[in-house]
N, C-alpha and C. Protein backbone atom coordinates (compact mmCIF):
# COMPACT_ATOMS: atom_id res chain seq x y z
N UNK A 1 0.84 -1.18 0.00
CA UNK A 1 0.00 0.00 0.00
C UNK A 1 0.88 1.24 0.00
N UNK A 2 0.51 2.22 -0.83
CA UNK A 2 1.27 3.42 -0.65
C UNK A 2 0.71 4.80 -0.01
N UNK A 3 1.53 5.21 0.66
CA UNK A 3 1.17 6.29 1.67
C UNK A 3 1.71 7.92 1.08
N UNK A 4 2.35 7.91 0.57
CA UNK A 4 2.71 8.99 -0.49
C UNK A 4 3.29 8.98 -2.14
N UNK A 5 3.72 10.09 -2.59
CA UNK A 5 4.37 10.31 -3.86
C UNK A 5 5.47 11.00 -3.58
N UNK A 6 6.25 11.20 -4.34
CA UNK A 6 7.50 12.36 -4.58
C UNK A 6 7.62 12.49 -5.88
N UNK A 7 7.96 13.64 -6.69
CA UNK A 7 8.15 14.15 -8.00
C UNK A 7 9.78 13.98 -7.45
N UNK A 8 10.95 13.67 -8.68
CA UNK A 8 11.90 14.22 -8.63
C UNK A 8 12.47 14.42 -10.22
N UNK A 9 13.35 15.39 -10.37
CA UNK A 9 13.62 15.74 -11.75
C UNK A 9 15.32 15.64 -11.75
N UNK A 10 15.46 14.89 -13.38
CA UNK A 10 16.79 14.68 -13.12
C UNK A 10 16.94 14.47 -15.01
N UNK A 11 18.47 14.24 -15.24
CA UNK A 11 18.78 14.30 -16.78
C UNK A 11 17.93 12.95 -17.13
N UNK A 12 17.47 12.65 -19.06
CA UNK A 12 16.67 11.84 -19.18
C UNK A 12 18.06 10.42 -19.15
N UNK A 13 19.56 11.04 -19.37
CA UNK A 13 20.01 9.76 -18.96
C UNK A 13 20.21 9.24 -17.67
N UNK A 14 19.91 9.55 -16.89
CA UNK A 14 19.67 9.14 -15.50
C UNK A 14 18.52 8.65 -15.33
N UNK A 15 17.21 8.66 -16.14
CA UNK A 15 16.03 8.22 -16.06
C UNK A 15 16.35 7.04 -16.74
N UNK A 16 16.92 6.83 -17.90
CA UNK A 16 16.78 5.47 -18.96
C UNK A 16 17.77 4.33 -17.75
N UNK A 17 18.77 5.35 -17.08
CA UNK A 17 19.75 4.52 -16.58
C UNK A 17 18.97 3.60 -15.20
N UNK A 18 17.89 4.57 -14.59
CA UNK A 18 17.05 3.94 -13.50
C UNK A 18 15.90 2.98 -13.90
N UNK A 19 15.46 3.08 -15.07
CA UNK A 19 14.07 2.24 -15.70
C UNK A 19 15.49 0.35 -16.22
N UNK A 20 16.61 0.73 -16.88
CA UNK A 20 17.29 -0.16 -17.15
C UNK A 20 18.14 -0.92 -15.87
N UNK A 21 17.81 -0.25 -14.72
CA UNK A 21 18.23 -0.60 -13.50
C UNK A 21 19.61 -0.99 -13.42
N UNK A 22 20.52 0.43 -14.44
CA UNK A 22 21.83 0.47 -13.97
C UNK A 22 22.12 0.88 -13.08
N UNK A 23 21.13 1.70 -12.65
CA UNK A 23 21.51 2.57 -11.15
C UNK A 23 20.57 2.22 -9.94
N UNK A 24 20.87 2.08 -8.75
CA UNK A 24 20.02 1.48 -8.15
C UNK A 24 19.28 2.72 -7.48
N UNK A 25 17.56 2.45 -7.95
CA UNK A 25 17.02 3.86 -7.67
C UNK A 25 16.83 3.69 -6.07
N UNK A 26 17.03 3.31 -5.35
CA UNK A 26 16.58 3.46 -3.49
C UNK A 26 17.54 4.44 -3.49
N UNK A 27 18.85 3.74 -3.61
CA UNK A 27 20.34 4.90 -3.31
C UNK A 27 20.08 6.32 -3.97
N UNK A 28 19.98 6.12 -5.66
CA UNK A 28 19.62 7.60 -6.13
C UNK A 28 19.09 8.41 -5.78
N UNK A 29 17.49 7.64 -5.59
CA UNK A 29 16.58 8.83 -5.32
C UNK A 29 17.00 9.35 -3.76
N UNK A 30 17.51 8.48 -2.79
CA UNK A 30 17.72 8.76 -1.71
C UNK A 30 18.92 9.67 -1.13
N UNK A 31 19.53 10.16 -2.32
CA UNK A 31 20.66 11.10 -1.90
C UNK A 31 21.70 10.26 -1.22
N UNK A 32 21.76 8.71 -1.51
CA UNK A 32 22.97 7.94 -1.22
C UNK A 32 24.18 8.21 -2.20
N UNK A 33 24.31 8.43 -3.50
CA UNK A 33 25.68 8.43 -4.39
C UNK A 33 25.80 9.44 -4.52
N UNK A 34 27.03 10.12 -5.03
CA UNK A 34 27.55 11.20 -5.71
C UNK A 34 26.39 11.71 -6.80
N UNK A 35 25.81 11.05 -7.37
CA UNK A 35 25.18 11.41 -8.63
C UNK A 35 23.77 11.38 -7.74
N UNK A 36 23.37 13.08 -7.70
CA UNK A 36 21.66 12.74 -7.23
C UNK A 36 20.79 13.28 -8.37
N UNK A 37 19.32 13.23 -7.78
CA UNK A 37 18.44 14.12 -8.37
C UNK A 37 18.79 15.29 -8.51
N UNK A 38 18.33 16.39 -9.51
CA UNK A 38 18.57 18.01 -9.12
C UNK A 38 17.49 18.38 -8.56
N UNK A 39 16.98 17.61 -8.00
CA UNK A 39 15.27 18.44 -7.34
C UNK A 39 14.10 17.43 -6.98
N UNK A 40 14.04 17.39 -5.97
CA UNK A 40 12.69 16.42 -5.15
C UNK A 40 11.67 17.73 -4.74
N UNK A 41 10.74 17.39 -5.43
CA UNK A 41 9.34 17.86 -4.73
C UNK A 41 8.58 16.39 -3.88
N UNK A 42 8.59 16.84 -2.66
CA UNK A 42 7.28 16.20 -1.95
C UNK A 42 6.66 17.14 -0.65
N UNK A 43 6.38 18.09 -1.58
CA UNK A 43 5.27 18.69 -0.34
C UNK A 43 3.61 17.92 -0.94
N UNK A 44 3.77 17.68 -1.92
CA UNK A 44 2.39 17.08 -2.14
C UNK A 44 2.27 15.87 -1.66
N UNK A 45 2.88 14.80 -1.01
CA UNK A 45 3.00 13.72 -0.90
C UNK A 45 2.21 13.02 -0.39
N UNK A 46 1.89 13.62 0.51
CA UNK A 46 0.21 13.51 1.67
C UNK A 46 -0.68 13.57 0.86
N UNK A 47 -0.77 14.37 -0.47
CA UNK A 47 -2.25 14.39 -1.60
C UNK A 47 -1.97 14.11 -2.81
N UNK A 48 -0.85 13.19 -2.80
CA UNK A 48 -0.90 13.05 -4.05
C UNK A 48 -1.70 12.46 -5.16
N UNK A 49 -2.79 11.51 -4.37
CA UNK A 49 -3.35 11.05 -4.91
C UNK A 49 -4.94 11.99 -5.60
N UNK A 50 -4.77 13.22 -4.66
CA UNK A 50 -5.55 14.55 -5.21
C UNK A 50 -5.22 15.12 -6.23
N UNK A 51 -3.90 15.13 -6.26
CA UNK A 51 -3.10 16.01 -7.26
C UNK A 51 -2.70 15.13 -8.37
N UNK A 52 -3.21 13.64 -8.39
CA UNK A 52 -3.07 12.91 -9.90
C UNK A 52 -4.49 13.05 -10.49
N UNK A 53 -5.78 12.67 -9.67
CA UNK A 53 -6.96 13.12 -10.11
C UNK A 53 -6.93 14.56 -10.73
N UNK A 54 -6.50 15.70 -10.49
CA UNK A 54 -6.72 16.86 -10.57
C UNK A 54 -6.04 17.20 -12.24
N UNK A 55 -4.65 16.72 -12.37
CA UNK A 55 -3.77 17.00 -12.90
C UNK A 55 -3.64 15.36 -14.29
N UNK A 56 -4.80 15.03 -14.27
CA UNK A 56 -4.42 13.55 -14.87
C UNK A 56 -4.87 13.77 -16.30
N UNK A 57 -5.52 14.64 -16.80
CA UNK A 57 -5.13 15.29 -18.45
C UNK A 57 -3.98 15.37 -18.61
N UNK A 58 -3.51 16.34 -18.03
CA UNK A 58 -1.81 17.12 -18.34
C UNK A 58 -1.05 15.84 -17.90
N UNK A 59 -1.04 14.97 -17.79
CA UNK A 59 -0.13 13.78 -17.55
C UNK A 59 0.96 14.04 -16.17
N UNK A 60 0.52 15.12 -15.47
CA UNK A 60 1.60 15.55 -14.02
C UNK A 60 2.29 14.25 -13.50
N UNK A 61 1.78 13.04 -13.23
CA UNK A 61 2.49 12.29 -12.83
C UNK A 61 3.01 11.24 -13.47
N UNK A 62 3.17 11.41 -14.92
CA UNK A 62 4.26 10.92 -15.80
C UNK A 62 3.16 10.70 -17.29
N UNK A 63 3.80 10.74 -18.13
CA UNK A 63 3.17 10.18 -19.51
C UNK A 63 3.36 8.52 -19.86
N UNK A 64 4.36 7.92 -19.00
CA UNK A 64 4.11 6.28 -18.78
C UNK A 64 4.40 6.00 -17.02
N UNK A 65 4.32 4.84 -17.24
CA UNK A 65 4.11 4.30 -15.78
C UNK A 65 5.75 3.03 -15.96
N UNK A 66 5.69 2.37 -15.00
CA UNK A 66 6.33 1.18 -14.81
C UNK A 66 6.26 1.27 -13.13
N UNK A 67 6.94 -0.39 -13.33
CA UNK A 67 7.18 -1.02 -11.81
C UNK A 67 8.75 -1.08 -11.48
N UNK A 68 9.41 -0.71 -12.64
CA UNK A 68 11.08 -1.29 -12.22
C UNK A 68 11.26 -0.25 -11.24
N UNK A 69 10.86 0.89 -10.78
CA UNK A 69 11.31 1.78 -9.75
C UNK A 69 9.82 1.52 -8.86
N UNK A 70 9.83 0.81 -7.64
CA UNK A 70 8.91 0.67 -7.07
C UNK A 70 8.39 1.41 -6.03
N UNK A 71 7.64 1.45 -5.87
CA UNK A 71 6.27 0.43 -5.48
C UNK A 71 5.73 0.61 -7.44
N UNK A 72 5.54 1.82 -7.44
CA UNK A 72 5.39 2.13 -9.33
C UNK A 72 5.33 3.59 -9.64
N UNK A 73 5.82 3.98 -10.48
CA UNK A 73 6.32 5.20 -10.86
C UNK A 73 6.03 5.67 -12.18
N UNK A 74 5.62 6.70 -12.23
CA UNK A 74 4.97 7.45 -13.36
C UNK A 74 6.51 8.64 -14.09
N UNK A 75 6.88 8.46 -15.28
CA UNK A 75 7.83 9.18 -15.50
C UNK A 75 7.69 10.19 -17.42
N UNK A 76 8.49 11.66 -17.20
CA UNK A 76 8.21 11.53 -18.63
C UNK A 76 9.85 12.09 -18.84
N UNK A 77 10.20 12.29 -20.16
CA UNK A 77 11.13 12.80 -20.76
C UNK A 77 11.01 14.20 -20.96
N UNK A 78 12.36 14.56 -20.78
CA UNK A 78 12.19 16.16 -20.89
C UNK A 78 11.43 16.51 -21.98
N UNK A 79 11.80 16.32 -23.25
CA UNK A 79 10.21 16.72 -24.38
C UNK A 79 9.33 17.01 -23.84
N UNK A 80 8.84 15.89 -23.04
CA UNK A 80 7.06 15.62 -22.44
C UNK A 80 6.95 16.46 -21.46
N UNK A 81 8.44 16.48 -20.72
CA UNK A 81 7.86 17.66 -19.24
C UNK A 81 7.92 18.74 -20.16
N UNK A 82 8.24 19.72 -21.10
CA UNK A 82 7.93 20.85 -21.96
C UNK A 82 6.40 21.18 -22.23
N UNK A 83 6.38 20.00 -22.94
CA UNK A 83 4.54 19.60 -23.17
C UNK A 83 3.49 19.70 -22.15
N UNK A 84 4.14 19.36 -21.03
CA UNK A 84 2.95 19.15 -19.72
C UNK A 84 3.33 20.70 -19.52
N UNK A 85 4.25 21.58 -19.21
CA UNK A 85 4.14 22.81 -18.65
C UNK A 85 3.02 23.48 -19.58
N UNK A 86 3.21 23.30 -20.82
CA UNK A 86 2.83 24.05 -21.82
C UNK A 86 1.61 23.86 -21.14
N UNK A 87 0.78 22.45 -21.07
CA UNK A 87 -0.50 22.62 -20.52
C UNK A 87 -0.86 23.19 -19.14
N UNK A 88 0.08 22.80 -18.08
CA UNK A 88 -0.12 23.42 -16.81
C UNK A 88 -0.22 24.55 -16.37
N UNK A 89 0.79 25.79 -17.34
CA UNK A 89 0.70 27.26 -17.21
C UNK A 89 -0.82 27.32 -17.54
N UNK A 90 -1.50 26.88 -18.34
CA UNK A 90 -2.40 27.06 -19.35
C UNK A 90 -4.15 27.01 -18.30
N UNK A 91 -4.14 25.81 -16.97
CA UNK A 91 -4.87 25.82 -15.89
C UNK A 91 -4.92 27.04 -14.91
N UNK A 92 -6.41 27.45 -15.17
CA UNK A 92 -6.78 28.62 -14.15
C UNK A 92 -7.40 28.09 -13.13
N UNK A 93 -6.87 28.71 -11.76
CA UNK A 93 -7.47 28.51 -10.43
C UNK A 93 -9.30 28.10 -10.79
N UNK A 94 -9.85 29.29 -11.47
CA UNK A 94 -11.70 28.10 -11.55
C UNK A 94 -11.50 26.88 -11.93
N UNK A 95 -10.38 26.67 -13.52
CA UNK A 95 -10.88 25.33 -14.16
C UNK A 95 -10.24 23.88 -12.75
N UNK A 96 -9.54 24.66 -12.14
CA UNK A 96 -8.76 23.54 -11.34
C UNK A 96 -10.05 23.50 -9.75
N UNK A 97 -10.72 24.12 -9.62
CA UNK A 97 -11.60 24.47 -8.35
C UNK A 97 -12.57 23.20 -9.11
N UNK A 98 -13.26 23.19 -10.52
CA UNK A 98 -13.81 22.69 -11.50
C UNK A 98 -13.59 21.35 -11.33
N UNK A 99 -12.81 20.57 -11.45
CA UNK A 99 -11.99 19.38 -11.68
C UNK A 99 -11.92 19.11 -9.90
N UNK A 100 -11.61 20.17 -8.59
CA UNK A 100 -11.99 19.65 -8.12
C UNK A 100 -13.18 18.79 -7.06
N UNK A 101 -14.26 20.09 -7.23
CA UNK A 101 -15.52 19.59 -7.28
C UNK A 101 -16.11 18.26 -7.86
N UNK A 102 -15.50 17.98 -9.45
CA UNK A 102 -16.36 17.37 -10.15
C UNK A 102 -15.75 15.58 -9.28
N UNK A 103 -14.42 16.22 -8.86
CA UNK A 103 -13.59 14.59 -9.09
C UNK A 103 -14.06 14.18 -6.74
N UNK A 104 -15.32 15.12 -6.63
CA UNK A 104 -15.85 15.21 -5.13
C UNK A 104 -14.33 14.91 -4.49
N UNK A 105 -13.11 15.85 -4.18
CA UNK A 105 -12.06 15.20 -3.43
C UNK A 105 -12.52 15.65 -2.14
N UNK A 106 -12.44 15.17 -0.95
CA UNK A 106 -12.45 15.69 -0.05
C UNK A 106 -11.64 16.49 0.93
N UNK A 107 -10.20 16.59 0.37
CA UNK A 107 -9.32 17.91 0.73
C UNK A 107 -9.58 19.10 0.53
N UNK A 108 -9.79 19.84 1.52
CA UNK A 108 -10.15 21.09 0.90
C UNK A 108 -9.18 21.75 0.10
N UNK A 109 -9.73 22.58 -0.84
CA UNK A 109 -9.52 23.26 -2.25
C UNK A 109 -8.56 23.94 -2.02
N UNK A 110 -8.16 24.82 -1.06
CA UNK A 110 -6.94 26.25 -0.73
C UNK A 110 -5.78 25.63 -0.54
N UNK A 111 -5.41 24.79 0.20
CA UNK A 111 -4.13 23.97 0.55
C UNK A 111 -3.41 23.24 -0.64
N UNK A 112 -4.46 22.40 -1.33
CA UNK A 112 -4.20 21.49 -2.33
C UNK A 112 -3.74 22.57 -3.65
N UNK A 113 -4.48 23.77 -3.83
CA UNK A 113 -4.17 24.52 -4.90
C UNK A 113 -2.90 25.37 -4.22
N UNK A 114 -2.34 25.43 -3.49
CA UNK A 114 -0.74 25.97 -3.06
C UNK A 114 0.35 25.13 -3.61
N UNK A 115 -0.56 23.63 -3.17
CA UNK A 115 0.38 22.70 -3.38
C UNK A 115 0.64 22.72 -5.09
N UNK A 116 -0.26 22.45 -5.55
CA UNK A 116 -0.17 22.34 -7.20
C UNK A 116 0.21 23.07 -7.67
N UNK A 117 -0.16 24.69 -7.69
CA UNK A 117 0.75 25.69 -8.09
C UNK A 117 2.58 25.76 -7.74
N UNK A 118 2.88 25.05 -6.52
CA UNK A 118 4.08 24.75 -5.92
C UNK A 118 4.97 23.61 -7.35
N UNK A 119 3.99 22.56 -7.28
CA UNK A 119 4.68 21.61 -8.65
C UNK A 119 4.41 22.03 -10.19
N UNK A 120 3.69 23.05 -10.16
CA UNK A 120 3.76 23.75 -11.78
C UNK A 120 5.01 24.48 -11.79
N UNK A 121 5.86 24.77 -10.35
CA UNK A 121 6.88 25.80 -10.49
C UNK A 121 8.04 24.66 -10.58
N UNK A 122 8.02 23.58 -10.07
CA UNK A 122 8.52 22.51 -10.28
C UNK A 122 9.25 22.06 -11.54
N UNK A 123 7.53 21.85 -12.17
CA UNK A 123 8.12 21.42 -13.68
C UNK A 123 8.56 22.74 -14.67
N UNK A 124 8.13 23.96 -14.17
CA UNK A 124 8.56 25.00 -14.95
C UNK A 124 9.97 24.96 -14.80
N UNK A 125 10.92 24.72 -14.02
CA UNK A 125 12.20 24.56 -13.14
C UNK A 125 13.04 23.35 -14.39
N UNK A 126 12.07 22.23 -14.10
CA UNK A 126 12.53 21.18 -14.92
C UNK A 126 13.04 21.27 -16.10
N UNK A 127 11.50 21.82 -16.99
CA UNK A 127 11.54 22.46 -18.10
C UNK A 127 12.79 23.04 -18.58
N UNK A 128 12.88 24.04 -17.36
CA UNK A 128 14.14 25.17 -17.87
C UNK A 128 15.22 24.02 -18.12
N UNK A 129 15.60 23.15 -17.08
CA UNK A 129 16.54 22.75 -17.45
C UNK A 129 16.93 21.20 -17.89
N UNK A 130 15.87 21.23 -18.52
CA UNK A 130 15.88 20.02 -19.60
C UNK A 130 15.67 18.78 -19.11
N UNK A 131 15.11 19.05 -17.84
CA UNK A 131 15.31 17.62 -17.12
C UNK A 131 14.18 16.87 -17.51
N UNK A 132 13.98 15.61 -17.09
CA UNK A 132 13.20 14.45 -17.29
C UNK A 132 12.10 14.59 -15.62
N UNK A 133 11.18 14.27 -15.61
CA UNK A 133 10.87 13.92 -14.37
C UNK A 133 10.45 12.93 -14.04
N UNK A 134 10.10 11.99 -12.72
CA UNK A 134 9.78 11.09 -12.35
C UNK A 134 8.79 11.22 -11.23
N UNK A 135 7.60 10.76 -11.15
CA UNK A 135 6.94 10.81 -9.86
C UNK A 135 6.74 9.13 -9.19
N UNK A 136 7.41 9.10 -7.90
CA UNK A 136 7.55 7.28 -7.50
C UNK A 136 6.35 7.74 -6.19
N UNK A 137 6.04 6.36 -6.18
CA UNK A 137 4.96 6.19 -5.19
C UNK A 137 5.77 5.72 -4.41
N UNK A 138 5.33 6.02 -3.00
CA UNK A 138 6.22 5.23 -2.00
C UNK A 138 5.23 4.22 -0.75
């Protein structure tokens, strides 16, 4: 069972190298080797499962999935994180109030929209710098 998420963003060869399980992702993602992530978001981690309902057009928590980084992990390539900003700048506070009414979450609306606006600055970050991102369930 999983109790949170974490976004982290990193080069897409460090992503092919973690899906091909040259690198062992516990150590990586965990700030064990020389070679880390450039950036962990988990303030959403507690809602993440709000913030995949909310955000699950724009593909926020990856454009594919797999299990080789477990529990299972949603990841895209820098291309795709370009693509998802493009759509994420593009969400206004109603259409996202919208989505979350319709999807009945029961977190309230003000907290959760800090949080999301928090990981649009995220992937805008990414974006800039070409990174790949990954969101792992934990």
């Amino acid at each position: 069972m999983s109790f949170g998420g974490d976004f982290y963003a990193f080069s897409d060869k460090q992503l092919r190298d973690l899906l091909d399980g040259e690198v062992n992702y516990w150590e990586f993602l965990d700030n064990q080797m020389d070679e880390k992530p450039r950036e962990c978001f988990s303030k959403g981690e507690h809602v993440w499962c709000e913030i995949s309902q909310m955000l699950e057009p724009e593909h926020a928590c990856g454009m594919e999935n797999t299990n080789a980084i477990p529990e299972m992990s949603g990841y895209s390539f820098s291309d795709d994180v370009k693509s998802i900003v493009e759509e994420l700048v593009q969400l206004s506070e109603e259409e996202l109030r919208e989505r979350h009414g319709d999807a009945k979450i029961e977190q309230n609306f003000e907290p959760l929209y800090q949080i999301i606006k928090e990981l649009m600055e995220f992937y805008q970050r990414a974006a800039k710098n070409n990174d790949a991102v990954l969101f792992r369930l934990t």
